[in-house]
Protein backbone atom coordinates (compact mmCIF):
# COMPACT_ATOMS: atom_id res chain seq x y z
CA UNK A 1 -35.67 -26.85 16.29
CA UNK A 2 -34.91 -27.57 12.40
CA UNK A 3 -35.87 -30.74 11.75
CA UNK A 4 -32.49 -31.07 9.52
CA UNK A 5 -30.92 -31.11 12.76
CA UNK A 6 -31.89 -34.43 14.51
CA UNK A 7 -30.85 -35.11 17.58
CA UNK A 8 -29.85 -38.17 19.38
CA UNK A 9 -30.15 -38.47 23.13
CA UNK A 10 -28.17 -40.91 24.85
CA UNK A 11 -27.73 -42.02 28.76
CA UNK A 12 -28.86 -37.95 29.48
CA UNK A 13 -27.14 -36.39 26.85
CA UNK A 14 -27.50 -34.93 23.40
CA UNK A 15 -25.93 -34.23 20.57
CA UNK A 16 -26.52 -32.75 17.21
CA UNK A 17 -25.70 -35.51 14.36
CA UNK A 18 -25.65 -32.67 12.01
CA UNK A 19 -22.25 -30.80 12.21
CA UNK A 20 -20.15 -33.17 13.95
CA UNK A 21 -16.29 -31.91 14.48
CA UNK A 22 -13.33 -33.50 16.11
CA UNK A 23 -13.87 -31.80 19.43
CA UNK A 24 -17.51 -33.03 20.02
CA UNK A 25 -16.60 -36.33 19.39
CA UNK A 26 -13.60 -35.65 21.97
CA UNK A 27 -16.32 -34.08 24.28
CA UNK A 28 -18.95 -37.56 23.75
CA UNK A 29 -15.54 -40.12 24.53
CA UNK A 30 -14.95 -37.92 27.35
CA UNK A 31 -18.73 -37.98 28.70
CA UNK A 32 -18.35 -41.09 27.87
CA UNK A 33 -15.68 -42.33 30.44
CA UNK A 34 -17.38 -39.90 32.79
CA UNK A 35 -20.79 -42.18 33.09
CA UNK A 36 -18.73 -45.74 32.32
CA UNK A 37 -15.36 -45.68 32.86
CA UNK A 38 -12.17 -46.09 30.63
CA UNK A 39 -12.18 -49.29 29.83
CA UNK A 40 -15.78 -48.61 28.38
CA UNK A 41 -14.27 -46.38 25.75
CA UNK A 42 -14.68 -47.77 22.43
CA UNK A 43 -15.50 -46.33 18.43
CA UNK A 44 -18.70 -48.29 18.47
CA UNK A 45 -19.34 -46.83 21.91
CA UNK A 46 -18.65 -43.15 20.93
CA UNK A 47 -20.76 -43.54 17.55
CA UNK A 48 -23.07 -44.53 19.30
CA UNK A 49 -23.13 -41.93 21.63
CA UNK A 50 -23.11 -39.33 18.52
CA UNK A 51 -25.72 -40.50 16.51
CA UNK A 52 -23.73 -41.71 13.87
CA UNK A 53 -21.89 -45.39 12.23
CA UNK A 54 -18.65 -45.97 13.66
CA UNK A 55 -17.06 -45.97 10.17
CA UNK A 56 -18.30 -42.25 10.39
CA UNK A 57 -16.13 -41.05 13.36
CA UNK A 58 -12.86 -41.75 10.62
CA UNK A 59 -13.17 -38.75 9.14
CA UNK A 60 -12.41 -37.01 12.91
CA UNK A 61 -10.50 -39.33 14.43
CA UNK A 62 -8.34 -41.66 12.55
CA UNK A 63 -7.98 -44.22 15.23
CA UNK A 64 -8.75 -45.30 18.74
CA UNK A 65 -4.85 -44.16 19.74
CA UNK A 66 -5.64 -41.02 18.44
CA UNK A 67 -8.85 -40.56 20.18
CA UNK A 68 -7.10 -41.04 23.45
CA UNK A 69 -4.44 -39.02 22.34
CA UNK A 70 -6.85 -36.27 21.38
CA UNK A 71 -8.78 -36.68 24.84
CA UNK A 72 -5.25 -36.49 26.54
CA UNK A 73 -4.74 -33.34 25.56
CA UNK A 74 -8.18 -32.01 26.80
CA UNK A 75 -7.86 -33.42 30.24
CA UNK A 76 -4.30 -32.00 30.62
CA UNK A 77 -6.13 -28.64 28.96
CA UNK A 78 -8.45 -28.93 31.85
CA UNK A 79 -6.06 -29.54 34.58
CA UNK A 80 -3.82 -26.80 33.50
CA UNK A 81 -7.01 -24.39 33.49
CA UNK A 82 -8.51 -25.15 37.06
CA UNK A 83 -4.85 -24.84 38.25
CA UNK A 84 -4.33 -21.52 37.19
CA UNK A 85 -7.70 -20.30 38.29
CA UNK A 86 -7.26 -21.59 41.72
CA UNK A 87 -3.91 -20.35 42.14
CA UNK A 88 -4.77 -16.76 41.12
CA UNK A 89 -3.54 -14.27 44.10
CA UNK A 90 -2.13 -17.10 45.70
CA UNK A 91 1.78 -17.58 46.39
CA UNK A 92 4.56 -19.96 48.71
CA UNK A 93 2.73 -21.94 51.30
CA UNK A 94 -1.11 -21.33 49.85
CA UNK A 95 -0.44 -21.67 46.23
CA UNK A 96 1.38 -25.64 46.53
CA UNK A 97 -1.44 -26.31 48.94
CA UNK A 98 -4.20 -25.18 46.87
CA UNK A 99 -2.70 -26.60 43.72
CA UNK A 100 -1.94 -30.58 45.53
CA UNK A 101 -6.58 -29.70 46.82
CA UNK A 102 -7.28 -28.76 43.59
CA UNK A 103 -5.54 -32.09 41.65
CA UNK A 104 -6.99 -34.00 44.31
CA UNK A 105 -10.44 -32.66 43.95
CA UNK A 106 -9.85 -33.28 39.74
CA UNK A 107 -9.44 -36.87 40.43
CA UNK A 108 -12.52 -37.45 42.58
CA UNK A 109 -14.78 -35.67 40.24
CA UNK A 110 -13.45 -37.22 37.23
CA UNK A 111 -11.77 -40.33 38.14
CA UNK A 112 -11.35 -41.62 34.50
CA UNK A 113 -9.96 -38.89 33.32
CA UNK A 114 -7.71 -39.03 35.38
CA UNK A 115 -6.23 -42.19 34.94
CA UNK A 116 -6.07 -41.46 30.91
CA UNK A 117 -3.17 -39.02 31.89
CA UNK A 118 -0.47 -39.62 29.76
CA UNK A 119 2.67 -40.92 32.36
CA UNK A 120 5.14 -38.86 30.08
CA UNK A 121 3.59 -36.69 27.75
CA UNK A 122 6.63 -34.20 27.18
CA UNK A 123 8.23 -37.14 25.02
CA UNK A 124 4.99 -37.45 22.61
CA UNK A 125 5.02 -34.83 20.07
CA UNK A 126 1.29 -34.77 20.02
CA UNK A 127 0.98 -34.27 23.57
CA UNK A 128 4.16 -32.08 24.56
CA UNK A 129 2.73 -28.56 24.22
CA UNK A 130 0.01 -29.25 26.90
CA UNK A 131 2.28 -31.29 28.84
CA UNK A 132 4.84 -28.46 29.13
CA UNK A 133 1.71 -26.00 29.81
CA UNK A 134 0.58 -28.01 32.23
CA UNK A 135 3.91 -28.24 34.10
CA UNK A 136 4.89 -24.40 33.51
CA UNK A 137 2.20 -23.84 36.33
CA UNK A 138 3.95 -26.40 38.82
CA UNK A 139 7.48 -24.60 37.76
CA UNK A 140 6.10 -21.28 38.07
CA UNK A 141 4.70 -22.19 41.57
CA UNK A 142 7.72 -23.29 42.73
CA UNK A 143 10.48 -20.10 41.14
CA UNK A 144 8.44 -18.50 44.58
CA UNK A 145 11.07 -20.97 46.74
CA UNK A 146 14.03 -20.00 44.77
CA UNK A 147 13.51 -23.37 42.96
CA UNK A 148 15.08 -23.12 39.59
CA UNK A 149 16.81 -26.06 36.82
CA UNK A 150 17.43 -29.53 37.96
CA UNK A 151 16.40 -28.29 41.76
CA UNK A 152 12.48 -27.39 40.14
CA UNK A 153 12.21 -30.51 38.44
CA UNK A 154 13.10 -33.21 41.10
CA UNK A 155 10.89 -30.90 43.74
CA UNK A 156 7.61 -31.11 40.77
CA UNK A 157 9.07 -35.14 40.74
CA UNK A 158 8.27 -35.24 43.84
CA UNK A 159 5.23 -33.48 43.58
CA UNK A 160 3.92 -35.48 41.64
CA UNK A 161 4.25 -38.52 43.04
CA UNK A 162 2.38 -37.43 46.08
CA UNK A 163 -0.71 -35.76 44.69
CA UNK A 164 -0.78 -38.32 41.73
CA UNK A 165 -0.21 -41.20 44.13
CA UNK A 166 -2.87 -40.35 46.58
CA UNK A 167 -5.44 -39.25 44.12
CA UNK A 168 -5.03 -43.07 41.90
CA UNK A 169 -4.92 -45.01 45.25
CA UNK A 170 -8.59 -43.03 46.66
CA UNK A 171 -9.72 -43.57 43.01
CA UNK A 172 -9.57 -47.03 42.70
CA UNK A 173 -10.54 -47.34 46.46
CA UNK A 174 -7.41 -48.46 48.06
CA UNK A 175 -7.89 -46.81 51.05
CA UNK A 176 -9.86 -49.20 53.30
CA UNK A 177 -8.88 -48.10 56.80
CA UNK A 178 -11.75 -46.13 58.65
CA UNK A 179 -9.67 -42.72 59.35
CA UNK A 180 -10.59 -39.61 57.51
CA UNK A 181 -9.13 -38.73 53.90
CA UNK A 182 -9.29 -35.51 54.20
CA UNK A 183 -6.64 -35.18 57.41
CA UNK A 184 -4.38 -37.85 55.55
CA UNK A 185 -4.19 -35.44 52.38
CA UNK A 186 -3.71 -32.62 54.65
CA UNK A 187 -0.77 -34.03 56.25
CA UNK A 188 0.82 -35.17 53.40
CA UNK A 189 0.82 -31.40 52.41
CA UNK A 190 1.95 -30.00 55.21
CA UNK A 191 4.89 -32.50 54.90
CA UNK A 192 5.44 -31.49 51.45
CA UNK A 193 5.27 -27.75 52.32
CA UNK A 194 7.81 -28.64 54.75
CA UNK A 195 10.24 -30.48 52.84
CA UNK A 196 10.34 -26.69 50.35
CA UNK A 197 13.18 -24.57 50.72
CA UNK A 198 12.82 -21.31 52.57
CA UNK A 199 14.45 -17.83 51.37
């Protein structure tokens, strides 16, 4: 390895100092919140994760708000990508149920991430194209019930709520009764599956 290229290891990973763009320092907060949660993310934190003085990261990120802002629009990049994957060949019953396993499964592998989802991103104008992305899949799953206008968007409400709901509560550890998680979650899909129109 050049020596012109130093590199800086920190809590298991490295990065190149030399070269540093926007995304890698979107890539280091996110790593970051990963291995120490959000409140842990911090310019002095993700300078120091890069190799470089926090004064540096200004010329890729112009603020702490935009950071997150920037990191919002990966995550919601990243949902909308492992959605689509796990929904391809799927359709009606199979495609909600895999879509509600696969946000769950999102939240318990990144838990942070997950709570630095924007509540309403489609009214930011730096975060409405992946928002509407991101939803388009939830739509499109749902045109297979006939679900179309006002009808799709209180049904994805509802959504939502459930998979959103269940995923922050097991996150932060709220559920403290010895039953299984697993059979909960599947239940609540199998009610929500229920409560879908049939053509």
């Amino acid at each position: 390895m050049s020596p012109a290229l130093s590199m800086v290891a920190t809590r298991g990973t490295t990065m190149p100092r030399a070269g540093l763009s926007t995304a890698a320092v979107v890539d280091a907060a996110l790593h970051l919140i990963d291995e120490r949660g959000l409140d842990a993310l911090t310019l002095a934190a993700v300078a120091e994760r890069t190799g470089v003085a926090a004064p540096s990261l200004y010329k890729h990120v112009g603020s702490l708000a935009q950071l997150r802002t920037q990191m919002a629009v990966r995550i919601m990049e990243e949902l909308t990508e492992r959605f689509t994957k796990a929904l391809v060949g799927r359709s009606g019953d199979d495609a909600v149920a895999t879509l509600m396993r696969t946000y769950r499964q999102y939240a318990v592998d990144h838990p942070a991430r997950h709570a630095a989802i924007p509540p309403d991103p489609l009214h930011d104008p730096e975060l409405a194209s992946a928002g509407a992305r991101l939803i388009e899949v939830l739509f499109a799953v749902l045109r297979g019930y006939g679900l179309d206008g006002a009808a799709a968007i209180h049904t994805t409400r509802c959504l939502r709520a459930i998979v959103h709901g269940f995923a922050s509560i097991e996150a932060a550890g709220g559920f403290g009764l010895p039953e299984d998680l697993d059979t909960t979650h599947e239940q609540l899909i199998r009610m929500f599956v229920a409560s879908l129109p049939r053509t």
